[in-house]
Protein backbone atom coordinates (compact mmCIF):
# COMPACT_ATOMS: atom_id res chain seq x y z
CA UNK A 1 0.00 0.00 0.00
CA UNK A 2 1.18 3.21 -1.25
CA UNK A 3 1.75 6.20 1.55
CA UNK A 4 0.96 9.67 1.21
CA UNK A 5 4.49 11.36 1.30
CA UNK A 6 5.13 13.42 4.31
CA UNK A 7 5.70 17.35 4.33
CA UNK A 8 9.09 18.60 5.06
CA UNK A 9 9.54 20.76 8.16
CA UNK A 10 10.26 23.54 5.67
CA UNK A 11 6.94 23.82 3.65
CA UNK A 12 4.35 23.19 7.25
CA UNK A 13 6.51 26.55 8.57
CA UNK A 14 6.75 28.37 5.77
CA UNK A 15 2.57 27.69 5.52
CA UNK A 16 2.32 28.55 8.97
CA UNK A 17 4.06 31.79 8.18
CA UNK A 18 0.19 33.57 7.33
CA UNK A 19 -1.55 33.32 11.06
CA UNK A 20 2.66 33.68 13.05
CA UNK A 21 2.61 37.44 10.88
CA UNK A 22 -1.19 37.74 12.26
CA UNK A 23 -0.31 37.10 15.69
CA UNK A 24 2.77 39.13 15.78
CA UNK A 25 1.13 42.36 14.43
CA UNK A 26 -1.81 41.91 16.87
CA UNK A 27 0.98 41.42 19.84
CA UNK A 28 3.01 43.89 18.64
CA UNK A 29 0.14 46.61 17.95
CA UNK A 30 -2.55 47.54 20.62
CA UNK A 31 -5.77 49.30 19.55
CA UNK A 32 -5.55 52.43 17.20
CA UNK A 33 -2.06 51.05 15.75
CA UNK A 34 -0.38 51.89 19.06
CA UNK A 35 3.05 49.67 18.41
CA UNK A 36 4.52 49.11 22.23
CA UNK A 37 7.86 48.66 21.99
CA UNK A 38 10.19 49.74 24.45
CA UNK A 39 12.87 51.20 22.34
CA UNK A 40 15.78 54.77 23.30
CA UNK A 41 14.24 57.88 21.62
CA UNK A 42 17.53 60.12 21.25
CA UNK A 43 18.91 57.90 18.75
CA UNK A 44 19.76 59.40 14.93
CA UNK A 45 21.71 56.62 13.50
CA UNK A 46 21.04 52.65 13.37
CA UNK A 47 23.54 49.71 13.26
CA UNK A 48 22.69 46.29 12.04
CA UNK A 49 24.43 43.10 13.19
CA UNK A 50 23.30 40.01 11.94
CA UNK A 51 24.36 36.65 10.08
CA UNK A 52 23.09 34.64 7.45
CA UNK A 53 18.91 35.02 7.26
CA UNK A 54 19.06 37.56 9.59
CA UNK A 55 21.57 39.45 7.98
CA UNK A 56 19.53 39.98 4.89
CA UNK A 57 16.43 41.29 7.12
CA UNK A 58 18.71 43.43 8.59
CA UNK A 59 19.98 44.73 5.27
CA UNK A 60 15.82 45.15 4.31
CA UNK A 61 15.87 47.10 7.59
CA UNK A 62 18.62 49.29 6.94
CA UNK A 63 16.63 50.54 3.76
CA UNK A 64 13.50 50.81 5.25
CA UNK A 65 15.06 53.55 7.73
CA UNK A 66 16.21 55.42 5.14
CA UNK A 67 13.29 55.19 2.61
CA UNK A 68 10.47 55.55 5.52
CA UNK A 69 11.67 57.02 8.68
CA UNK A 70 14.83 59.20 6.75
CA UNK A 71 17.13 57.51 9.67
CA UNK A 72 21.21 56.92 8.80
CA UNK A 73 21.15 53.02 8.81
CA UNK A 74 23.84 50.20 8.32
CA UNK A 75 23.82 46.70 8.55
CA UNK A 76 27.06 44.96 9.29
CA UNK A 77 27.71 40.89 9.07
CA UNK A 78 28.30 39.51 12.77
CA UNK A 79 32.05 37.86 11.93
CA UNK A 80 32.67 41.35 10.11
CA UNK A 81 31.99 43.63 13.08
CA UNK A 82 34.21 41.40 15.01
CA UNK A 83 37.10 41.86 12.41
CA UNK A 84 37.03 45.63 12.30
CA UNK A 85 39.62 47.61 14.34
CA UNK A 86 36.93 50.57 14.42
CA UNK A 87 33.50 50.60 14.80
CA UNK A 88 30.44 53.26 15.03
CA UNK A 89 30.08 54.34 18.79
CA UNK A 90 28.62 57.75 18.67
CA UNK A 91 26.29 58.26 21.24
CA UNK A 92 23.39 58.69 19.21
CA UNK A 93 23.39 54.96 17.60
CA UNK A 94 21.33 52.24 18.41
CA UNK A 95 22.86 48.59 17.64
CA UNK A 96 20.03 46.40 16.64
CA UNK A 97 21.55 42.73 16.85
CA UNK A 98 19.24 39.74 15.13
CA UNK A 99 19.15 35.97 16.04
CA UNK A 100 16.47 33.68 15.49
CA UNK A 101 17.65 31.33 18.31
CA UNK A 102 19.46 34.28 20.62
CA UNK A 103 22.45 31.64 21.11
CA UNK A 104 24.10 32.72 17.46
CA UNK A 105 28.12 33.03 18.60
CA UNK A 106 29.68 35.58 16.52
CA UNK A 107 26.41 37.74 17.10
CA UNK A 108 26.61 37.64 20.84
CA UNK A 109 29.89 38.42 20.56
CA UNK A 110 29.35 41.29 18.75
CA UNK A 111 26.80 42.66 21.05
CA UNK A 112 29.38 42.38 24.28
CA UNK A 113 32.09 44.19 22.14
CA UNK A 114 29.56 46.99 21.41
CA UNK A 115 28.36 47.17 24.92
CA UNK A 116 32.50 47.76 25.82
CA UNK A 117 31.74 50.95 23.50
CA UNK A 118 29.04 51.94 26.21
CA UNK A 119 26.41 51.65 22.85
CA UNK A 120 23.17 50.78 23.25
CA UNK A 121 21.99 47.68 22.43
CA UNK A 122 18.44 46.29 21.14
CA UNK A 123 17.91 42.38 20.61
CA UNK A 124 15.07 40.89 17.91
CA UNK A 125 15.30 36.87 18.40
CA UNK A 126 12.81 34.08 18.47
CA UNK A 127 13.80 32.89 22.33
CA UNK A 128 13.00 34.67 25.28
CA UNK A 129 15.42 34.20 27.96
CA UNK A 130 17.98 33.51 25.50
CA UNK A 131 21.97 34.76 25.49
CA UNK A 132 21.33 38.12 23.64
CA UNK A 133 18.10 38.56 25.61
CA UNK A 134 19.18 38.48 28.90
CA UNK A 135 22.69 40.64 27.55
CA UNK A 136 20.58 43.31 25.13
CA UNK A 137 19.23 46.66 26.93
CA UNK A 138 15.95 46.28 24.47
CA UNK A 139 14.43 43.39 23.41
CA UNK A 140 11.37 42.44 21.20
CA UNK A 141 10.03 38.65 20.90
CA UNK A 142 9.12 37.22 17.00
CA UNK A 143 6.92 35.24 18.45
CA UNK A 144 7.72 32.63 15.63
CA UNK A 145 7.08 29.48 17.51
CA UNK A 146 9.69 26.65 17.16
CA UNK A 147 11.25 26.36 13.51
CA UNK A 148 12.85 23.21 13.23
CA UNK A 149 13.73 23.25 9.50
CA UNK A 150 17.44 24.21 8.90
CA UNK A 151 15.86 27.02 6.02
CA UNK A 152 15.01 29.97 7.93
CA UNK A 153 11.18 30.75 6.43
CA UNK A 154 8.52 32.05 9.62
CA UNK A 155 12.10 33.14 11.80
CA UNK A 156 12.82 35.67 8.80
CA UNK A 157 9.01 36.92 8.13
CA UNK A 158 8.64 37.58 11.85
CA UNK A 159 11.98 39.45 12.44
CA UNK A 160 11.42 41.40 9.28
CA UNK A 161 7.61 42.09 10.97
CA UNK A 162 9.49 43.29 13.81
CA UNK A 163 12.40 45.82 12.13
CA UNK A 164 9.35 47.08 10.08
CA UNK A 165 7.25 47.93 12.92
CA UNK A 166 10.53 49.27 14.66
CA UNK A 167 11.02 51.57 11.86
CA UNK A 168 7.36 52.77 11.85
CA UNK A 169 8.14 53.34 15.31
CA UNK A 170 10.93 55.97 15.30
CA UNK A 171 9.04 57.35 11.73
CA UNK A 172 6.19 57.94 13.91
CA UNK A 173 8.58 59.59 16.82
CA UNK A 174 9.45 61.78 14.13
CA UNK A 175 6.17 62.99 13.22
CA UNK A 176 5.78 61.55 9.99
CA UNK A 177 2.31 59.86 8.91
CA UNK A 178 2.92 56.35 9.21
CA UNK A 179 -0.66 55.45 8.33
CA UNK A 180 -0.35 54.08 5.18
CA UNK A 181 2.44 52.33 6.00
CA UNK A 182 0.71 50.79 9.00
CA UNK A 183 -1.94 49.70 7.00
CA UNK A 184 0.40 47.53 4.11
CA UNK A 185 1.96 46.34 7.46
CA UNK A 186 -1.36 44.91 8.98
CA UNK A 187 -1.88 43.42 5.18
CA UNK A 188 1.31 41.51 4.85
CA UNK A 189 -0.66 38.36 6.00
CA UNK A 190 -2.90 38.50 3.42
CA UNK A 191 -0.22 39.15 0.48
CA UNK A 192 1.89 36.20 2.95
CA UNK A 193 -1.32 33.77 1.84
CA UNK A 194 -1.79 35.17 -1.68
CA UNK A 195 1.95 34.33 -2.17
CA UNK A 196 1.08 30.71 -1.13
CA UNK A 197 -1.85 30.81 -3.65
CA UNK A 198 1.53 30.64 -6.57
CA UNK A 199 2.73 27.50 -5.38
CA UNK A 200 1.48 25.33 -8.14
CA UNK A 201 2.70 27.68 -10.59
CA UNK A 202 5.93 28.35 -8.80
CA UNK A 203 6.43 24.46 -9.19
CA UNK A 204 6.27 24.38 -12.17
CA UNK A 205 9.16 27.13 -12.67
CA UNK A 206 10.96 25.18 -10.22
CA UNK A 207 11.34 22.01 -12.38
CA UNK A 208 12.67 24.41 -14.71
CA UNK A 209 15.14 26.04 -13.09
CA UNK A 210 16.39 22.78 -11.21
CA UNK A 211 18.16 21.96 -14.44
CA UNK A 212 20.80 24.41 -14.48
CA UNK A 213 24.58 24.51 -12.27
CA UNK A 214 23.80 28.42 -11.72
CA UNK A 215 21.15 30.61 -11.09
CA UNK A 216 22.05 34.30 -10.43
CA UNK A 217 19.47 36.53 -8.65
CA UNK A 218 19.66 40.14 -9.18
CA UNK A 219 18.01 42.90 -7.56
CA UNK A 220 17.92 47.06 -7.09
CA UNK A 221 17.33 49.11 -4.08
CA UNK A 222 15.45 47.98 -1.34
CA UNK A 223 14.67 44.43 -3.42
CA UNK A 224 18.76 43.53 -3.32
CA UNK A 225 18.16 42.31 0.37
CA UNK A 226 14.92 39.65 -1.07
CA UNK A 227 17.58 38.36 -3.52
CA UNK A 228 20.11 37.83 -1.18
CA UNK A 229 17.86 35.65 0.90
CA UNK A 230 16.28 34.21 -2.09
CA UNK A 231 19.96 33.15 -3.14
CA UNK A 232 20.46 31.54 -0.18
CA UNK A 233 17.68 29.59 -0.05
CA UNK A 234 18.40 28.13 -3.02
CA UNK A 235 21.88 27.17 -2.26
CA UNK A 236 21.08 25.81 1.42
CA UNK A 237 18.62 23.70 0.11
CA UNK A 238 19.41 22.70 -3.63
CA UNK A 239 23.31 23.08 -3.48
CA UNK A 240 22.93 24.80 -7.01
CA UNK A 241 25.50 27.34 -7.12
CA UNK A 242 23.97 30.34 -6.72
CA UNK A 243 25.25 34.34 -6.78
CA UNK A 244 23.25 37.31 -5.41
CA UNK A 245 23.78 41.25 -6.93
CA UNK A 246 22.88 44.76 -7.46
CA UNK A 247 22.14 44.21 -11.41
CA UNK A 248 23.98 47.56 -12.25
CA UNK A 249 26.84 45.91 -10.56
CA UNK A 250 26.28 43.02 -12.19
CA UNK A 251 26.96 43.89 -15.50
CA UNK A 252 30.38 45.00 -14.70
CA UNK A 253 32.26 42.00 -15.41
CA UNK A 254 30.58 39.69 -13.23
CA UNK A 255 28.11 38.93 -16.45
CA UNK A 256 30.17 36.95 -17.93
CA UNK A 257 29.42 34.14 -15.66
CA UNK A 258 26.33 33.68 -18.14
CA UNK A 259 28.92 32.46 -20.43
CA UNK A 260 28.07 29.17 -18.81
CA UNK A 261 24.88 27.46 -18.66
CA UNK A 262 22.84 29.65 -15.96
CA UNK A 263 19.50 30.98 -15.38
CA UNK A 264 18.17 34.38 -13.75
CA UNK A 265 15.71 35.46 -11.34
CA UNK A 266 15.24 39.01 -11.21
CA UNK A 267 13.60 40.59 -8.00
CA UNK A 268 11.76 43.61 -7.98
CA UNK A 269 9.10 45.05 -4.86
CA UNK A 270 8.96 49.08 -6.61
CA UNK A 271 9.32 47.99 -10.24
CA UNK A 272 12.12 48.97 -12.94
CA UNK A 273 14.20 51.92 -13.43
CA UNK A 274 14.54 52.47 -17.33
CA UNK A 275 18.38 51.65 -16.62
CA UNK A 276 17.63 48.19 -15.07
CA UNK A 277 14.76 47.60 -18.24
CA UNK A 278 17.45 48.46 -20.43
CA UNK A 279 20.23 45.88 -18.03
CA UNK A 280 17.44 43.31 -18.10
CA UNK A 281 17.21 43.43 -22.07
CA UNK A 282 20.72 43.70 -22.75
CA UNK A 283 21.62 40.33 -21.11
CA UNK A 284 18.58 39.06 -22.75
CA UNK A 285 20.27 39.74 -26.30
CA UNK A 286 24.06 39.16 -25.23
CA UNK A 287 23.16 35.95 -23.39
CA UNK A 288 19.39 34.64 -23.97
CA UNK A 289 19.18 33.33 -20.66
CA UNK A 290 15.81 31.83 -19.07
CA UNK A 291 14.74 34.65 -16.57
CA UNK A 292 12.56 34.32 -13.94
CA UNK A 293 10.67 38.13 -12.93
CA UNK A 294 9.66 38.11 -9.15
CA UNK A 295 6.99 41.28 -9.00
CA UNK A 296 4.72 42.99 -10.79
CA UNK A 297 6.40 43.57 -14.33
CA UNK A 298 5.06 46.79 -16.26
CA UNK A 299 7.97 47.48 -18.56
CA UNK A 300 9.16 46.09 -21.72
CA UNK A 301 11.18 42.99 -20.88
CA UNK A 302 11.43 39.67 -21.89
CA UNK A 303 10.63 37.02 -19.54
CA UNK A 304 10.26 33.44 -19.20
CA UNK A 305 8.30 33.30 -16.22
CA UNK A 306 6.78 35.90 -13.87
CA UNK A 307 5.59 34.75 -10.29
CA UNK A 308 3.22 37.84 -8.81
CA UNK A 309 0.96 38.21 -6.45
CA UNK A 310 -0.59 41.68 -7.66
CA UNK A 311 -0.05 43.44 -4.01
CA UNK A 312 -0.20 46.45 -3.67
CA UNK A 313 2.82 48.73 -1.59
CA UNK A 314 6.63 47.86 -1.26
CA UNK A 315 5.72 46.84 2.06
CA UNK A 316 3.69 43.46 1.27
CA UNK A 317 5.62 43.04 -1.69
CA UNK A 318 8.48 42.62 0.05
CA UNK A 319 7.27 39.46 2.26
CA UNK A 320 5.26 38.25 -0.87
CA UNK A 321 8.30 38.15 -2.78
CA UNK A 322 9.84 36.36 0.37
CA UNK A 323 7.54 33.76 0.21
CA UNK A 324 7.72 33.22 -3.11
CA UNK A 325 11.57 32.33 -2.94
CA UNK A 326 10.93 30.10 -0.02
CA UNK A 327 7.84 28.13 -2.11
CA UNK A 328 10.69 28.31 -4.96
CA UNK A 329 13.95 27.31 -3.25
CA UNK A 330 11.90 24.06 -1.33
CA UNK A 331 10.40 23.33 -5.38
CA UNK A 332 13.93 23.39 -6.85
CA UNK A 333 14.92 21.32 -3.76
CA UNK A 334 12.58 18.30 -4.10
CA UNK A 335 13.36 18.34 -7.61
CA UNK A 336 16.63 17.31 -6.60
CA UNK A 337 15.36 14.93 -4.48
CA UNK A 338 17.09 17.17 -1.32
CA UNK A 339 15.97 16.48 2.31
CA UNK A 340 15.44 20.43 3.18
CA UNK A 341 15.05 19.90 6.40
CA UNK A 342 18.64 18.55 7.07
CA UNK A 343 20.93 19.64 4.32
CA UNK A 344 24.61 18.03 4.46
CA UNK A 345 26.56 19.84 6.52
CA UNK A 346 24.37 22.28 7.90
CA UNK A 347 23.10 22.60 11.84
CA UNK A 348 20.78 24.88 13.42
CA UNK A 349 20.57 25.88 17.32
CA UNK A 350 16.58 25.01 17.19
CA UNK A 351 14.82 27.48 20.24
């Protein structure tokens, strides 16, 4: 008798990912979007530490400073910080250190060398009572539940929940109408599940895309951080060799990679600068690689596939586009006949 296969770890948590985002903005937010964390107010400048996953929602967050609450904001890898002979420590930053399991080494380590600085120190992690949350001044809780797949998928949505609502926060402190901004936030569940409405089709790209050595995932802006991530998922998971850039960067030099056999996903939450159309096309012609368009395409480009869920704002974009790389990365995966929960070589501190 034949058995119904079993779902990895990975896809039950990244479909649990809709109600965790629910339940986090409703913890998060009291009545008449009242968000309650306890955060330093005389603070100008943010610093992000942060490794793998975490790193690339900090990166998101350093954008989202700039582009929403006009805040100076960095985001530094963990092992990096602990490398440089100098580091920020004006008295007006806030460092802003992010661990899914609050036992991640080189993070903790980074927070005790800024606290030697006398900085100020805010922790976002999945595990109360943890390392960095007994050490950090601030704290705030994901809330994610336990995530026992070795892809980060509801650990990432929820701590990018959490630096967006912190940067709403400080916008807000600052007098700037965060309304519209609260109200993509409170929708991200809903573009979350609309996301999870592509998997069929985002199979089907999958098989696809499974068939090549490289895939390179470009990005602009605020969307570079999504590719990152998506790059990584993809690598963790499939062990396809995978590269993550800037795709004006990308065409110095580094696009002759598509020399070889390679496919491209191109990631975009505020849609196309003429000068990334134009990058797009021109690799298109040179190259005639398969690409694969994550967001809602408007411009003139030729595409292979396009995964969208039609939401509206940068905002839910963002963790729609998320979602989408997860759904894709665990496709390519079993494709490949992977076990994405345990990947060779990999371990995760589970909390």
């Amino acid at each position: 008798m034949l058995t119904k296969p079993q779902k990895s770890s990975m896809e039950i948590e990244i479909y649990e990912q809709v109600g965790i985002l629910s339940n986090l903005f409703y913890t998060h937010v009291s009545e008449g979007d009242k968000i309650k964390f306890d955060i330093p107010y005389d603070i100008d400048k943010i610093v992000f530490v942060a490794s793998g996953s975490s790193y690339h929602c900090a990166r998101y967050g350093a954008d989202l400073f700039g582009n929403i609450a006009g805040m100076e904001a960095r985001a530094i890898y963990s092992s990096e910080f602990l490398l440089k002979a100098a580091v920020p420590h004006e008295s007006d930053i806030l460092y802003v250190f992010i661990t899914q399991s609050g036992e991640t080494s080189d993070t903790n380590e980074a927070l005790r060398r800024a606290k030697e600085f006398g900085m100020r120190t805010l922790a976002i992690t999945n595990k109360k009572g943890s390392t960095i949350w007994n050490a950090a001044d601030y704290k705030i809780d994901c809330c994610a539940g336990e995530e026992k797949s070795i892809a980060a998928t509801k650990s990432l949505t929820t701590q990018m929940m959490c630096v967006t609502l912190l940067v709403l926060k400080y916008a807000n402190f600052k007098n700037i109408d965060i309304s519209d901004w609260m109200t993509q936030t409170k929708n991200v569940p809903n573009a979350v599940e609309a996301a999870l409405g592509l998997h069929s089709d985002i199979k089907k790209v999958a098989k696809k895309l499974a068939k090549y050595k490289l895939i390179v995932v470009t990005a602009d802006g605020i969307s570079y951080a999504i590719a990152k991530e998506i790059s990584l998922k993809i690598k963790e998971t499939s062990y396809i060799c995978t590269i993550s850039s800037i795709l004006g960067e990308f065409m110095h030099g580094h696009v002759a990679v598509f020399n070889n056999k390679s496919a491209q996903i191109h990631v975009s939450v505020d849609g196309l600068h003429e000068i990334s159309v134009r990058n797009l096309n021109k690799i298109q012609e040179d190259y005639n690689v398969p690409l694969c368009y994550i967001g809602n395409l408007q411009e003139p480009v030729n595409t292979d596939f396009i995964l969208n869920t039609q939401a509206e704002g940068s905002i839910v974009r963002s963790f729609a586009s998320v979602v989408i790389g997860q759904l894709l990365a665990l496709e390519i995966a079993k494709s490949l006949h992977r076990n994405v929960d345990k990947p060779h070589g990999l371990n995760k501190i589970v909390k």
